[in-house]
N, C-alpha and C. Protein backbone atom coordinates (compact mmCIF):
# COMPACT_ATOMS: atom_id res chain seq x y z
N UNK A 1 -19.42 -0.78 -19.79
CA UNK A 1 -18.44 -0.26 -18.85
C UNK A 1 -19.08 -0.22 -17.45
N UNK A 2 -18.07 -0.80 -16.48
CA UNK A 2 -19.08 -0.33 -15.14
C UNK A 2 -19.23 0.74 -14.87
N UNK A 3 -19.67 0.64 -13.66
CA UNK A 3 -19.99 2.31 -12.85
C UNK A 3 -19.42 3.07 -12.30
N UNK A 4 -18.65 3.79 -12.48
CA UNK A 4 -17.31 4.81 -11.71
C UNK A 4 -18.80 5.44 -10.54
N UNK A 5 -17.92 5.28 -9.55
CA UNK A 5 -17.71 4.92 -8.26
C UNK A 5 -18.23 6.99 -7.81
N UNK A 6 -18.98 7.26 -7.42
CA UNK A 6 -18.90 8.86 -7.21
C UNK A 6 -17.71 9.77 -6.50
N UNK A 7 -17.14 10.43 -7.29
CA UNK A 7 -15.76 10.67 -6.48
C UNK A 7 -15.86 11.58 -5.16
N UNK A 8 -17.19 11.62 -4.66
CA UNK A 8 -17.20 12.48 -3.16
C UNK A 8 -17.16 11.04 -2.53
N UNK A 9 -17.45 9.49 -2.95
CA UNK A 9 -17.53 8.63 -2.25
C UNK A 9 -15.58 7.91 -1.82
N UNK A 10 -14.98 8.33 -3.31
CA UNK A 10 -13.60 8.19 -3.08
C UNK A 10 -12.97 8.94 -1.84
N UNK A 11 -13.50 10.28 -1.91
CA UNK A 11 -12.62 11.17 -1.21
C UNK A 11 -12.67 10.68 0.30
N UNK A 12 -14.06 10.37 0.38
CA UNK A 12 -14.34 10.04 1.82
C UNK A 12 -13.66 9.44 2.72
N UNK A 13 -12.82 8.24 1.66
CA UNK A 13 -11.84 7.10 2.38
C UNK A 13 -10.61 7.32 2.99
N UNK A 14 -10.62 9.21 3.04
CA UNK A 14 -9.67 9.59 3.56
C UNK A 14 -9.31 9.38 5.07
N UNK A 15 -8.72 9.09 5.57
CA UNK A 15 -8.11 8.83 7.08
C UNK A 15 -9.28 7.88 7.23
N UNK A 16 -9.42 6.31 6.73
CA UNK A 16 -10.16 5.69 6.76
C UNK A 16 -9.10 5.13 7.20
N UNK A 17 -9.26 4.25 8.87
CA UNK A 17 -7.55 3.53 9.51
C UNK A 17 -8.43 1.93 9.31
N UNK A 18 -6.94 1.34 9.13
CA UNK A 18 -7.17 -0.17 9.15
C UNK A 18 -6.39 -0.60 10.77
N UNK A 19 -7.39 -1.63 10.81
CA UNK A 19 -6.94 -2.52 12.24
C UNK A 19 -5.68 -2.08 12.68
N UNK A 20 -5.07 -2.37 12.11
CA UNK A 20 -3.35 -2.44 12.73
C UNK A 20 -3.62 -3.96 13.62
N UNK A 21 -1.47 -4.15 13.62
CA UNK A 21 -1.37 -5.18 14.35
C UNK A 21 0.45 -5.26 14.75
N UNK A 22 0.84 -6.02 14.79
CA UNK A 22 1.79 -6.49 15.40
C UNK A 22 2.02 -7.35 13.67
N UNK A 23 3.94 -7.77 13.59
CA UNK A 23 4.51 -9.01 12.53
C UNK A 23 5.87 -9.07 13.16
N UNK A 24 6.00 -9.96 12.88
CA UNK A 24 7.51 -10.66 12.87
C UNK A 24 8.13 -10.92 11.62
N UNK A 25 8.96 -10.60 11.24
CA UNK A 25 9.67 -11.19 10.14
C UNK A 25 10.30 -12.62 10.91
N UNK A 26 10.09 -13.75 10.77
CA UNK A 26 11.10 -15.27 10.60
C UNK A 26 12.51 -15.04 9.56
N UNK A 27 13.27 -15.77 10.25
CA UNK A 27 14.15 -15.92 9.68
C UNK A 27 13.71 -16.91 8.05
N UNK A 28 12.99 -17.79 7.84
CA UNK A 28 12.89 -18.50 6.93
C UNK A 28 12.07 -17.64 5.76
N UNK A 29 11.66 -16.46 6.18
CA UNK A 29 11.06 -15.58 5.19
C UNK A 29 12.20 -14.33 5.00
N UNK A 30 13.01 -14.04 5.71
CA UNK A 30 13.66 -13.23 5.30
C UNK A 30 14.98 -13.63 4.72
N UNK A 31 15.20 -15.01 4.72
CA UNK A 31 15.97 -16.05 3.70
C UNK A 31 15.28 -16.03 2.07
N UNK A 32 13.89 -16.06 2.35
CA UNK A 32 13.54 -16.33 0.77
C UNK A 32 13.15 -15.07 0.27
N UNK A 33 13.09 -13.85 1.15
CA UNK A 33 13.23 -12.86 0.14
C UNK A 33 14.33 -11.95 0.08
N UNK A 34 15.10 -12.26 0.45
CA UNK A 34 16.73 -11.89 0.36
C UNK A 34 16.92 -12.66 -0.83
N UNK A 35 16.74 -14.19 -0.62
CA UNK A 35 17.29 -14.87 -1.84
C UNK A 35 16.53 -14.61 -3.47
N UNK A 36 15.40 -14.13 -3.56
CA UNK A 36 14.75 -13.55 -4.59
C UNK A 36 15.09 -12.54 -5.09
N UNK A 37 15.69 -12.04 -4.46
CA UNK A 37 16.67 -10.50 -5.11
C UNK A 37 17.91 -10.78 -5.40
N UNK A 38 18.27 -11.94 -5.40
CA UNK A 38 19.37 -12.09 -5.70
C UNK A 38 21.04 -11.67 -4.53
N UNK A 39 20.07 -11.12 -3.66
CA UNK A 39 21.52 -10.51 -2.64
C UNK A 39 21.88 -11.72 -1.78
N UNK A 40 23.00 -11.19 -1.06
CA UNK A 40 23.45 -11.99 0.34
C UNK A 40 22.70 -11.52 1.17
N UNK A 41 22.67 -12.45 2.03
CA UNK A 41 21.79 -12.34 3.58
C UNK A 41 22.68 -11.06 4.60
N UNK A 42 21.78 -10.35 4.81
CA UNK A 42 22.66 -9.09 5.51
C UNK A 42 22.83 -9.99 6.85
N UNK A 43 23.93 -9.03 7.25
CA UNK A 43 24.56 -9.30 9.04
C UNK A 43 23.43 -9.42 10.01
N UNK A 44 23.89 -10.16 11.39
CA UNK A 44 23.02 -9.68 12.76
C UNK A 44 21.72 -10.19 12.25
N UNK A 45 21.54 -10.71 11.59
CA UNK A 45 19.85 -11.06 11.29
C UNK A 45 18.72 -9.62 10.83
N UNK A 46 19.70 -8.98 9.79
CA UNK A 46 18.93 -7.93 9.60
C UNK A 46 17.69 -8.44 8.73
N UNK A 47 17.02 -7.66 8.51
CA UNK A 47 16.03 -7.97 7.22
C UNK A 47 15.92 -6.98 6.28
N UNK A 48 15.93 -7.73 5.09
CA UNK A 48 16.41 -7.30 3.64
C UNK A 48 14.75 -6.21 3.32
N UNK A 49 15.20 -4.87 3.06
CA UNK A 49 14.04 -4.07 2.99
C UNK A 49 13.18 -4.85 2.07
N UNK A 50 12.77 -5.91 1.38
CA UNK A 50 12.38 -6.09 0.17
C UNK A 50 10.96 -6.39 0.91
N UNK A 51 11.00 -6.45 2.26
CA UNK A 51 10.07 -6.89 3.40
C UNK A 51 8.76 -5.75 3.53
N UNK A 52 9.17 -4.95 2.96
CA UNK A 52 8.50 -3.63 3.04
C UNK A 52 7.40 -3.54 1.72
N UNK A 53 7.01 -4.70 0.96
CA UNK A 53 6.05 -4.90 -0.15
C UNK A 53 5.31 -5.92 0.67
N UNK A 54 5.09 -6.60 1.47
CA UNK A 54 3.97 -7.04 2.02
C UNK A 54 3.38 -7.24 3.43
N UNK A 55 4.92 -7.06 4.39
CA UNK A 55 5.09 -6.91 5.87
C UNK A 55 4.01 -6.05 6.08
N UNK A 56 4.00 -4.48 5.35
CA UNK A 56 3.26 -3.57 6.47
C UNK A 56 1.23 -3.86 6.11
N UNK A 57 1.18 -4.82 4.79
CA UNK A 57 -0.03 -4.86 5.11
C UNK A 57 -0.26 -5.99 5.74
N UNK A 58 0.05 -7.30 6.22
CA UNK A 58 -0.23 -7.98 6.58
C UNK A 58 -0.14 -7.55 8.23
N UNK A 59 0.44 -6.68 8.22
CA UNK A 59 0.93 -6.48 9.75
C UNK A 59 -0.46 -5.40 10.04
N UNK A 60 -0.82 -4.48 9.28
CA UNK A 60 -1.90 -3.56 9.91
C UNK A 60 -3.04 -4.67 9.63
N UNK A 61 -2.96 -5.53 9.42
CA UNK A 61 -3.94 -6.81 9.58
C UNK A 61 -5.78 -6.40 8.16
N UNK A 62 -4.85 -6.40 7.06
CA UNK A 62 -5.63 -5.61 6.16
C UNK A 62 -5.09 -6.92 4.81
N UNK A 63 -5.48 -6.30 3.64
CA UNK A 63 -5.53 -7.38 2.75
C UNK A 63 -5.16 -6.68 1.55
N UNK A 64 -4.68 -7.00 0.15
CA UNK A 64 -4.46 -6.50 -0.79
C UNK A 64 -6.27 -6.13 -1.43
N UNK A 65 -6.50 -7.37 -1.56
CA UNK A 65 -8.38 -7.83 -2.15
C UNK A 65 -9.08 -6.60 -0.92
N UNK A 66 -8.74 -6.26 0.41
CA UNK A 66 -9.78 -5.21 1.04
C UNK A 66 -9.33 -4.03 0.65
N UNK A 67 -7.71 -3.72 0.38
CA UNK A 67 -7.37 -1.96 -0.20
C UNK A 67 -8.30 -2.36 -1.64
N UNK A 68 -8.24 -3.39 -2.40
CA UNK A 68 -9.13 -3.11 -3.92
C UNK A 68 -10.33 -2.69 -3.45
N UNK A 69 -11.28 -3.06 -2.95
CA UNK A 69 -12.66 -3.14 -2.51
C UNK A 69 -12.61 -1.54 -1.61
N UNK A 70 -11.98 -0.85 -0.93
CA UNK A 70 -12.02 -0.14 -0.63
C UNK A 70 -12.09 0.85 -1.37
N UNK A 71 -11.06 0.88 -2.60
CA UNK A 71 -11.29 1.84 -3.23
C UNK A 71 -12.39 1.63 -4.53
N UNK A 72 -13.43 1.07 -4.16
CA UNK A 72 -13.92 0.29 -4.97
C UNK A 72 -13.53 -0.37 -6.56
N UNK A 73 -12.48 -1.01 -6.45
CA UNK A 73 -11.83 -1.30 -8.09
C UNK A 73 -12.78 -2.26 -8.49
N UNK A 74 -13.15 -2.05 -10.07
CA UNK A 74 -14.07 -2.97 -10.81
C UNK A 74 -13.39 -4.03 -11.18
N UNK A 75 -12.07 -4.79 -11.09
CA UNK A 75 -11.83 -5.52 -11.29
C UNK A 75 -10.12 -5.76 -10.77
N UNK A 76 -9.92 -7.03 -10.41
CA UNK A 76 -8.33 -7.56 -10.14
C UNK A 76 -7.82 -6.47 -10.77
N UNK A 77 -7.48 -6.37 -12.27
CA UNK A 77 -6.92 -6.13 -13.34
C UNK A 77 -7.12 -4.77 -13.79
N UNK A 78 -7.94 -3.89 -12.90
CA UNK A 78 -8.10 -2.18 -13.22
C UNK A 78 -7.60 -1.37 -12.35
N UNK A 79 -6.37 -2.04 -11.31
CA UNK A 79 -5.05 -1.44 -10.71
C UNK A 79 -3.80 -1.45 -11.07
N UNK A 80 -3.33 0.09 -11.22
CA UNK A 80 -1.87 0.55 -11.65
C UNK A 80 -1.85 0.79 -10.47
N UNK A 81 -0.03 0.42 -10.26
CA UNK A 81 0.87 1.12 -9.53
C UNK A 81 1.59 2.47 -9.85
N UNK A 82 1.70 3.23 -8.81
CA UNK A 82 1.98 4.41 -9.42
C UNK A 82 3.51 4.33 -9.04
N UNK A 83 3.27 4.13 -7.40
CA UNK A 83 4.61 3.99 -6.37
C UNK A 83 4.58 3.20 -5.14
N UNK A 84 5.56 2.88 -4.81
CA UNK A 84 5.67 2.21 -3.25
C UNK A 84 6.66 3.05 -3.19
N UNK A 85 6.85 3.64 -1.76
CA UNK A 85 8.06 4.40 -1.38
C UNK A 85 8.16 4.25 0.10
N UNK A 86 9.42 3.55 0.26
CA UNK A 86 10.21 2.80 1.95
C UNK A 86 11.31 3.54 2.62
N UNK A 87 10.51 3.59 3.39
CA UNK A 87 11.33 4.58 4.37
C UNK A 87 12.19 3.80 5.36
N UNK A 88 13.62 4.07 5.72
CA UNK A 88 14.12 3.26 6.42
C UNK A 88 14.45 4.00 7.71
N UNK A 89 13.99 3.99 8.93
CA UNK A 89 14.57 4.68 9.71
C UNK A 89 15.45 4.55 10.86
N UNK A 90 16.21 3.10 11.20
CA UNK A 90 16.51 2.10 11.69
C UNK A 90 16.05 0.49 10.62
N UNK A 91 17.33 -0.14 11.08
CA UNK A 91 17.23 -1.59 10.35
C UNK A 91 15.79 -2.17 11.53
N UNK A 92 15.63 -3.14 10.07
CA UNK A 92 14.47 -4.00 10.83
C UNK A 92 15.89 -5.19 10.91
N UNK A 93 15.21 -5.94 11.91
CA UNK A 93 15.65 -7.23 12.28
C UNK A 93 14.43 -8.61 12.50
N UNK A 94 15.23 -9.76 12.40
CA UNK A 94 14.33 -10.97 12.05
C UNK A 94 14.09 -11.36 14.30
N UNK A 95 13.06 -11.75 13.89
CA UNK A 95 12.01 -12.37 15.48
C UNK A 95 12.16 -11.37 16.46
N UNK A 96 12.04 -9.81 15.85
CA UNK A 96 11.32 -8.95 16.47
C UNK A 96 9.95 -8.56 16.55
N UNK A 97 9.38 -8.01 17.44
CA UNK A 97 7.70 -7.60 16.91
C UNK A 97 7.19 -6.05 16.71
N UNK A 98 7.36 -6.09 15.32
CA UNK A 98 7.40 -4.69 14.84
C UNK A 98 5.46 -4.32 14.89
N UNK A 99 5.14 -2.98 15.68
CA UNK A 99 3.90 -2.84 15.42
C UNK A 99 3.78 -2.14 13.81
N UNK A 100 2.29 -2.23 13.48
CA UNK A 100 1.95 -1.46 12.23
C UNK A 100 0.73 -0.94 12.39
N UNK A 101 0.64 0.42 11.81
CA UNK A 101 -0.88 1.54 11.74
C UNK A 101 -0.73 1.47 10.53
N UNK A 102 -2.04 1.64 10.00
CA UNK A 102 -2.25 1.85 8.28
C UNK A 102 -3.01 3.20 8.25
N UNK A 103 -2.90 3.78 7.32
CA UNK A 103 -4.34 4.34 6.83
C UNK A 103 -4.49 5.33 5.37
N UNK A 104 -5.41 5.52 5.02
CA UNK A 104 -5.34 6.23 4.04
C UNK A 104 -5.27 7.64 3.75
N UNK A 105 -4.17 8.47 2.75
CA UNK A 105 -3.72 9.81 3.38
C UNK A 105 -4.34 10.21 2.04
N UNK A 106 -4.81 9.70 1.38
CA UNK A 106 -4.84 10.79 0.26
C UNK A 106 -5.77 9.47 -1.12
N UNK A 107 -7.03 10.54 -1.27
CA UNK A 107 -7.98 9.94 -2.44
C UNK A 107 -8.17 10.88 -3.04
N UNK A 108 -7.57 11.46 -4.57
CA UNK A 108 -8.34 12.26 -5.76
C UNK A 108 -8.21 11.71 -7.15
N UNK A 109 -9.24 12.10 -7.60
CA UNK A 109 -9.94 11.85 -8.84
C UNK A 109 -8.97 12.87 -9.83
N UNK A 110 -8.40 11.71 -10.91
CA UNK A 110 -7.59 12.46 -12.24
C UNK A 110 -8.36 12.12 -13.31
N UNK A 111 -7.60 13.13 -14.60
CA UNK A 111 -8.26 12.85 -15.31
C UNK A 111 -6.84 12.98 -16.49
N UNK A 112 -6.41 11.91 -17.31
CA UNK A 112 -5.24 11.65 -17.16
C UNK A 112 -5.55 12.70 -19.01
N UNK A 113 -4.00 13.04 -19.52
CA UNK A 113 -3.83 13.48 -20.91
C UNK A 113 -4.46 13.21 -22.04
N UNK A 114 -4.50 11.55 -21.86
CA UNK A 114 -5.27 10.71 -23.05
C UNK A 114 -6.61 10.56 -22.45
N UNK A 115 -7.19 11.35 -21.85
CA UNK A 115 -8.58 11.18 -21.39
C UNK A 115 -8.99 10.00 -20.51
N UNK A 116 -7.85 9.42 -19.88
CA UNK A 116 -8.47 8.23 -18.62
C UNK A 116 -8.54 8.81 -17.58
N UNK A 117 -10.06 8.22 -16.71
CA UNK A 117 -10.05 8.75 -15.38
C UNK A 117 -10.00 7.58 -14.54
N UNK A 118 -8.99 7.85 -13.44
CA UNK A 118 -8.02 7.27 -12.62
C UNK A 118 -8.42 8.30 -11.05
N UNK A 119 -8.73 7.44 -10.13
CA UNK A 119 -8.96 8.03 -8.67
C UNK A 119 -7.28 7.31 -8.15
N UNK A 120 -6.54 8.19 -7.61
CA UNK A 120 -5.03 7.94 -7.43
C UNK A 120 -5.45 7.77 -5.62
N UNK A 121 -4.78 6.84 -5.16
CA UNK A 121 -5.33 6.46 -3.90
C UNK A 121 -4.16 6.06 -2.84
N UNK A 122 -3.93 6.80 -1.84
CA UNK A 122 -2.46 6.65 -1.29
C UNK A 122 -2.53 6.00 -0.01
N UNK A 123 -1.45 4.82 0.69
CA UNK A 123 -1.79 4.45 1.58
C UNK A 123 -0.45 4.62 2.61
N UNK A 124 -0.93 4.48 3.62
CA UNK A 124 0.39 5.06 4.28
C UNK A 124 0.36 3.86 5.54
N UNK A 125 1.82 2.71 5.42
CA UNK A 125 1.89 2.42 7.39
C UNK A 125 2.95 2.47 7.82
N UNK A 126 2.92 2.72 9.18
CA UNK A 126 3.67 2.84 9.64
C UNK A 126 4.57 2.11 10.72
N UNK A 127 5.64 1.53 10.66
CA UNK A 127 6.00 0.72 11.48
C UNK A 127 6.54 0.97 12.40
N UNK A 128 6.62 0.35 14.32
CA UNK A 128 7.35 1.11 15.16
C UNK A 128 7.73 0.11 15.71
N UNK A 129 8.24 -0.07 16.77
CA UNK A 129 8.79 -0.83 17.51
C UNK A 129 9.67 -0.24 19.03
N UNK A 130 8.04 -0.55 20.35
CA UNK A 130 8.46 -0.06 21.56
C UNK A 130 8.62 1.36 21.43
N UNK A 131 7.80 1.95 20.44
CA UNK A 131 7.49 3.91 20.54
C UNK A 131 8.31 4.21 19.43
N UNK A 132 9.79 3.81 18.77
CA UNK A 132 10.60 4.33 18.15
C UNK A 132 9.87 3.97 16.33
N UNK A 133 10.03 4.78 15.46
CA UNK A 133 9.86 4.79 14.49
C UNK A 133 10.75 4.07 13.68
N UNK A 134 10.33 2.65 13.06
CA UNK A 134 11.29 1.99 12.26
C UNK A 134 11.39 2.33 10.87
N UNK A 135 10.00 2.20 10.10
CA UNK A 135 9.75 2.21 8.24
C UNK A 135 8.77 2.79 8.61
N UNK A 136 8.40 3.38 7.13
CA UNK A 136 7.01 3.82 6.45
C UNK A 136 7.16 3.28 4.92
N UNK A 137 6.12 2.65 4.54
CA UNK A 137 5.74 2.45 3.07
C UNK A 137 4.58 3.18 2.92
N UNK A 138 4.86 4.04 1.84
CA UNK A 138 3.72 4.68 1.35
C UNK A 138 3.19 4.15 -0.01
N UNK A 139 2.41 3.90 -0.32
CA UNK A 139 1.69 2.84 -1.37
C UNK A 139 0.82 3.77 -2.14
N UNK A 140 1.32 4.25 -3.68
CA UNK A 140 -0.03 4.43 -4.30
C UNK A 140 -0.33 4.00 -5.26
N UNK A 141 -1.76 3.52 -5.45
CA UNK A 141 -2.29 3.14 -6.80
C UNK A 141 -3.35 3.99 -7.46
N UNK A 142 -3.21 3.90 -8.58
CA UNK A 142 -4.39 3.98 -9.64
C UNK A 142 -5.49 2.92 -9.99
N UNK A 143 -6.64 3.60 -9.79
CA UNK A 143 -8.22 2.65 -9.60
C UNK A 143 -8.65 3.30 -11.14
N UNK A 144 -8.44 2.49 -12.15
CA UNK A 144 -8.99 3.09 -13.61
C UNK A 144 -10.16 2.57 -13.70
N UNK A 145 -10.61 3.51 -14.04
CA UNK A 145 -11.97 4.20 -14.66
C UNK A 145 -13.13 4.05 -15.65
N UNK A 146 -12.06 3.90 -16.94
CA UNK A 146 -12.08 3.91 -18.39
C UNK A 146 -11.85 5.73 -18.73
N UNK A 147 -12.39 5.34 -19.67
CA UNK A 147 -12.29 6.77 -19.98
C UNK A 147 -13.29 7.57 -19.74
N UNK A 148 -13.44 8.82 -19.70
CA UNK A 148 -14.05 10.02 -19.70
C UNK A 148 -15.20 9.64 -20.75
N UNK A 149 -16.74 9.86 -20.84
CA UNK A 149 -17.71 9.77 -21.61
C UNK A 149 -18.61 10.99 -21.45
N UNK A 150 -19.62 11.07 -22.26
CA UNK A 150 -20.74 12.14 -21.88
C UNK A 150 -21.20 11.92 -21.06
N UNK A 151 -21.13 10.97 -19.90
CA UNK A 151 -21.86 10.61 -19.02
C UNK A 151 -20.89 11.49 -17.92
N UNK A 152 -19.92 11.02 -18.06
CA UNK A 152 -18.77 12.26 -17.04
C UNK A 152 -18.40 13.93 -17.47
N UNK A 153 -19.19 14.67 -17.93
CA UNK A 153 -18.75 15.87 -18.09
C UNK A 153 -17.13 16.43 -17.25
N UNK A 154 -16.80 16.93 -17.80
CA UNK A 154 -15.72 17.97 -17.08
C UNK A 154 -16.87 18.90 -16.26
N UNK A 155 -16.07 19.23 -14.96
CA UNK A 155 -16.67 19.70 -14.10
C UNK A 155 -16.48 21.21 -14.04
């Protein structure tokens, strides 16, 4: 089993900010993920929230592979989703330039019913555009562990 990660080193990553940046949604991307959900293309060139699973990290100019490594995950494959949760606060629209802040609001160490320990790791960005508040996706995952051993006492 690897090495669980020291959880004063998890906690640390708290208000740990990523770059941020500027995105545009294109119209030719908010065609193909409108059309992946199966909906009609909304009015006015809106964009279909579905934009809100990869817009705000590419936009705080961050990576799926750097949130793993951040929270140090031992592997692709030892991340659960817990939640994504999209906030709409105004429509986005297509060949605008929406800014994005990232950062991390929240790192603690569980220790789940069936004895898995899971550091639950929350990410928060935020999108604006010209000062006004557009979305927030808040992102959390689970960084598993394995299980609890004599090597991890209860504390």
């Amino acid at each position: 089993m690897p090495d669980i990660p020291p959880e004063e080193e998890i906690k640390q990553i708290v208000g740990h900010e990523f770059p941020g940046g500027e995105y545009v949604v294109e119209h030719w991307e908010n065609f193909l993920l409108t059309e992946c959900t199966g909906a009609e293309m909304l009015p006015d060139a809106m964009v279909h929230p579905v934009v809100l699973f990869h817009m705000p990290i590419l936009g705080a100019k961050t990576t799926i592979a750097e949130m793993f490594a951040l929270g140090q995950a031992t592997s692709d494959f030892s991340i659960g989703i817990e939640s994504y949760n999209w906030e709409l606060f105004e429509p986005m629209y297509e060949d605008v330039t929406y800014q994005v802040n990232a950062r991390v609001i929240g790192a603690d160490r569980i220790n789940s019913n069936d004895n898995r320990l899971q550091d639950r790791i929350q990410f928060r960005f935020d999108i604006t555009e010209k000062g006004r508040d557009i979305a927030r996706s808040t992102v959390i995952w689970l960084y598993n562990r394995g299980t609890r051993s004599a090597r991890q006492p209860d504390d």
